[in-house]
C-alpha atoms as a PDB file:
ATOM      1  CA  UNK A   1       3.951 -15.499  13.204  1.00  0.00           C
ATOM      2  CA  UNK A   2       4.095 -11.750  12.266  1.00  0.00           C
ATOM      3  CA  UNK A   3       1.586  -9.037  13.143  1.00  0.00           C
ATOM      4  CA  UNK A   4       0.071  -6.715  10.537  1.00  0.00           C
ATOM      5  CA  UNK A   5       1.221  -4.326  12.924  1.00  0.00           C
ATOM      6  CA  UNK A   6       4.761  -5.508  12.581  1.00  0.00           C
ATOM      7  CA  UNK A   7       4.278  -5.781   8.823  1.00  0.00           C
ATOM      8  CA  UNK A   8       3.032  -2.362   8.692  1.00  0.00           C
ATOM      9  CA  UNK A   9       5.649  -0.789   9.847  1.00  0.00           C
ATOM     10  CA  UNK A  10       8.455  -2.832   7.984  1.00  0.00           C
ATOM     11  CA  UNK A  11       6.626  -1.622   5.555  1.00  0.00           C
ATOM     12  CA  UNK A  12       6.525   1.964   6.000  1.00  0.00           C
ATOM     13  CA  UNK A  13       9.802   1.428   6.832  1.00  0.00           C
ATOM     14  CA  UNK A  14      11.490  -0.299   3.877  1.00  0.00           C
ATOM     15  CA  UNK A  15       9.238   1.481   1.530  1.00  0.00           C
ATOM     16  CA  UNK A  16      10.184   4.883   3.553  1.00  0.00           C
ATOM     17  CA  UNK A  17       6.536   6.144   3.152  1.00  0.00           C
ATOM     18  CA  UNK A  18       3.621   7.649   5.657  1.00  0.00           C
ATOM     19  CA  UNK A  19       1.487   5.183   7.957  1.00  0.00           C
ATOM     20  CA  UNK A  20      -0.925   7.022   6.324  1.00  0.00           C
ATOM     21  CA  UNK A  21       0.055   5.249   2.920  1.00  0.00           C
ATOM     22  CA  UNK A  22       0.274   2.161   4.903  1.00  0.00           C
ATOM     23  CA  UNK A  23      -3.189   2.329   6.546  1.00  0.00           C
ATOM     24  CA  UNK A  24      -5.000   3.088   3.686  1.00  0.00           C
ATOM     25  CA  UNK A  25      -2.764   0.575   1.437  1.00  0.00           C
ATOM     26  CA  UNK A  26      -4.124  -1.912   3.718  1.00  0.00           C
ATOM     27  CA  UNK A  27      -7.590  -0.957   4.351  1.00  0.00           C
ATOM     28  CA  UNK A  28      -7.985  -1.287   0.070  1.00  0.00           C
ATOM     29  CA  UNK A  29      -6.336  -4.605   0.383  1.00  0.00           C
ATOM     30  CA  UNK A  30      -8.978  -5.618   3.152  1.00  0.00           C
ATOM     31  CA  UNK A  31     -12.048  -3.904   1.594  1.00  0.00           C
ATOM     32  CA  UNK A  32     -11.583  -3.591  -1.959  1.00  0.00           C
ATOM     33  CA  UNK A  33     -13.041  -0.172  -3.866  1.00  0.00           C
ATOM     34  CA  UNK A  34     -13.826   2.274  -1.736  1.00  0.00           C
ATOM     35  CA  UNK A  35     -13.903   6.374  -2.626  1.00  0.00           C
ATOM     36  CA  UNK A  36     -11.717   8.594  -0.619  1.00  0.00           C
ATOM     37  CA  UNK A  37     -14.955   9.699   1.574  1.00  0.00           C
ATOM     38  CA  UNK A  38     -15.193   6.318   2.563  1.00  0.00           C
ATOM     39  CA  UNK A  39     -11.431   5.316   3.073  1.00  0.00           C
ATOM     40  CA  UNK A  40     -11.113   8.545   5.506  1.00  0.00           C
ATOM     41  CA  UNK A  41     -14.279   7.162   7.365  1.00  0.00           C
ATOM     42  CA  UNK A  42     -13.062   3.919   7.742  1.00  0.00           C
ATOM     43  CA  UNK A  43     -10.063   4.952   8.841  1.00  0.00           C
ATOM     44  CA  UNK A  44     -11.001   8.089  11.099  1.00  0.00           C
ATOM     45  CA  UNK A  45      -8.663  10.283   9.253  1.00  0.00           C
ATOM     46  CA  UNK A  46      -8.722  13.890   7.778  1.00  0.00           C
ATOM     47  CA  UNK A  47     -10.113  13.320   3.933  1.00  0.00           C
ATOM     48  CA  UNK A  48      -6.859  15.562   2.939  1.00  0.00           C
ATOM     49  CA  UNK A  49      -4.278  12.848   4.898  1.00  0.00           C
ATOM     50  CA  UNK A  50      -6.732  10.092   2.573  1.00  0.00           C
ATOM     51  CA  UNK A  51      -6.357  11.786  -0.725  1.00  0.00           C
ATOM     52  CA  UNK A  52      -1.991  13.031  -0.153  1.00  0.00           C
ATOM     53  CA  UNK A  53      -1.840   8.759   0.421  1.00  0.00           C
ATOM     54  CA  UNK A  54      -3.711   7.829  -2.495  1.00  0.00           C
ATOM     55  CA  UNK A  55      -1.813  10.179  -4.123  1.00  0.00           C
ATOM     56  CA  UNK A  56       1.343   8.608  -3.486  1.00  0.00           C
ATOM     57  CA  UNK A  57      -0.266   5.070  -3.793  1.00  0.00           C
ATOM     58  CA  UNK A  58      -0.982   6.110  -7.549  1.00  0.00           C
ATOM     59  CA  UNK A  59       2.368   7.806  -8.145  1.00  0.00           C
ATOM     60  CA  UNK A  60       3.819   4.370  -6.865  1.00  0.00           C
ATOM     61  CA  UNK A  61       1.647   2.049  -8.916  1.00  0.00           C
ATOM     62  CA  UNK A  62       0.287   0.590  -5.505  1.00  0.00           C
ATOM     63  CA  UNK A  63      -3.277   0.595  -6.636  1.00  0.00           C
ATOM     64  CA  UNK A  64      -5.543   2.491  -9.748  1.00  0.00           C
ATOM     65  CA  UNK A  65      -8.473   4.699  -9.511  1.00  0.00           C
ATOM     66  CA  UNK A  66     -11.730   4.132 -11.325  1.00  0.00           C
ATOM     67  CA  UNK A  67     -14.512   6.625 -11.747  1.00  0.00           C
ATOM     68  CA  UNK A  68     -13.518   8.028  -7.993  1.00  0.00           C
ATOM     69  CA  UNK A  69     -13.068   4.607  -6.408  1.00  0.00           C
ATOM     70  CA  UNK A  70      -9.635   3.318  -5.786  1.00  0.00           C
ATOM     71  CA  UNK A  71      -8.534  -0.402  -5.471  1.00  0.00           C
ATOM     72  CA  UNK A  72      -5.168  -1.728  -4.430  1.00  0.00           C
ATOM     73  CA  UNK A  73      -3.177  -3.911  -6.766  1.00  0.00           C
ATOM     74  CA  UNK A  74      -1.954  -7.411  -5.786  1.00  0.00           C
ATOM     75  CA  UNK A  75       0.655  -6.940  -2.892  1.00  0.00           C
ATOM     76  CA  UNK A  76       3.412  -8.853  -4.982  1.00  0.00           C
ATOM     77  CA  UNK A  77       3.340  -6.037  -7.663  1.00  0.00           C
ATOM     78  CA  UNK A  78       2.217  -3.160  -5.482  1.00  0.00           C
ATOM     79  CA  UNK A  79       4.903  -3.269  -2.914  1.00  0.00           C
ATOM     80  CA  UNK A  80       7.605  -4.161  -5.207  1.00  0.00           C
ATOM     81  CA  UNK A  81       6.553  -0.885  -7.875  1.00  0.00           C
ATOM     82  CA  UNK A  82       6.829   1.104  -4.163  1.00  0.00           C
ATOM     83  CA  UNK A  83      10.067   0.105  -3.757  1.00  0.00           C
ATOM     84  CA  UNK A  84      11.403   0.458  -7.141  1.00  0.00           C
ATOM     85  CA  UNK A  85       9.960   3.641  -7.199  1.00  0.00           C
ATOM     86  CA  UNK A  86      11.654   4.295  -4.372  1.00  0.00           C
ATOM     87  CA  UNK A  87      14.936   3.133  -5.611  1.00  0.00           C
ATOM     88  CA  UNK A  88      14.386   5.803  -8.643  1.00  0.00           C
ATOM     89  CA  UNK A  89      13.560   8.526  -6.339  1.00  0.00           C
ATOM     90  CA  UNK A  90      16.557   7.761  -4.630  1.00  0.00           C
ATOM     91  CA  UNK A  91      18.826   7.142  -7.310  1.00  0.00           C
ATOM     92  CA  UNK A  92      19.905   3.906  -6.419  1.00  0.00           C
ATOM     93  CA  UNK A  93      19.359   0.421  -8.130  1.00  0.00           C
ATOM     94  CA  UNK A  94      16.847  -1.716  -8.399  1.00  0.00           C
ATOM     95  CA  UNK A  95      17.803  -5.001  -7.556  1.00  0.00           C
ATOM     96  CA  UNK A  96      15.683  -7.712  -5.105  1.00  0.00           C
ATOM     97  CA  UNK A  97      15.326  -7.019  -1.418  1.00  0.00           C
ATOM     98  CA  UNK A  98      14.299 -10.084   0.575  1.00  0.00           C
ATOM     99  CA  UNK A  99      12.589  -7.957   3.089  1.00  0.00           C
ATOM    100  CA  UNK A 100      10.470  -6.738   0.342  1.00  0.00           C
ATOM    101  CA  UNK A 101       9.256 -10.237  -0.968  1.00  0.00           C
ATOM    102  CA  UNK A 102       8.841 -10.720   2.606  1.00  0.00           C
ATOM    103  CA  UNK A 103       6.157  -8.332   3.370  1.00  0.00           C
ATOM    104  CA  UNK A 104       4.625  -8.462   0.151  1.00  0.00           C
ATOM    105  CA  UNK A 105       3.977 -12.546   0.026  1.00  0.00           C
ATOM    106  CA  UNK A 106       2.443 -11.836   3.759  1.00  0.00           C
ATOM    107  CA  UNK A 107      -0.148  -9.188   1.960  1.00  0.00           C
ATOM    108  CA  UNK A 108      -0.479 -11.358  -1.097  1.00  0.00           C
ATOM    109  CA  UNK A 109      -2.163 -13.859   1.545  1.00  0.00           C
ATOM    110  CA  UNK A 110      -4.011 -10.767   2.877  1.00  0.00           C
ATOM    111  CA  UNK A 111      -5.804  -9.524  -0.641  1.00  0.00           C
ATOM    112  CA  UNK A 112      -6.445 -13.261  -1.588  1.00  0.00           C
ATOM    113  CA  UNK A 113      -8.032 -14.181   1.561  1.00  0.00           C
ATOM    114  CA  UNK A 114     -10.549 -10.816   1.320  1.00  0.00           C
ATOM    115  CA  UNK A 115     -11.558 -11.532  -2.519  1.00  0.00           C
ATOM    116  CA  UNK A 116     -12.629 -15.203  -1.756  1.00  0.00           C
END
């Protein structure tokens, strides 16, 4: 069985992003909506770290923001727009990545489990 912990950082780095993205990626997947006050309590980090990952989490179409409160998309389509935004950022194709189903068929497990 994988960690989170291992799945965490294959994702950060396959996806070539912040554990900062990661951690608060994965707290939304846990806890649902949450404002950026509460994500950098949760998570004991400086609001400005909270709001540069949400940041990229929007820009990556890894979760959408509503009325100041931010919840994370379904892993299967947030992790694969991270990646193919990455691929477009890094000029290179977009084609499947194994790894990438991988890690986002663990989370999928992850956001079900938390919504039940």
């Amino acid at each position: 069985m994988v960690s989170m912990e291992q799945v965490e950082n294959d994702m950060a780095r396959e996806l070539m992003v912040s554990m900062d993205v990661i951690k608060v990626y994965m707290l939304l997947i846990r806890k649902g909506m949450l404002n950026a006050r509460e994500i950098a309590d949760e998570l004991k980090i400086d609001i400005s770290k909270v709001n540069d990952a949400l940041s990229n989490l929007l820009r990556d179409g890894a979760c959408i923001e509503i009325n100041g409160r931010y919840e994370a998309l379904n892993p299967r389509f947030a992790v694969t727009n991270m990646y193919r935004m990455l691929c477009l950022r890094m000029n290179r194709e977009v084609k499947r990545n194994e790894r990438i189903d991988g890690i986002a068929s663990i989370l999928e497990k992850v956001y079900d489990d938390a919504r039940r």
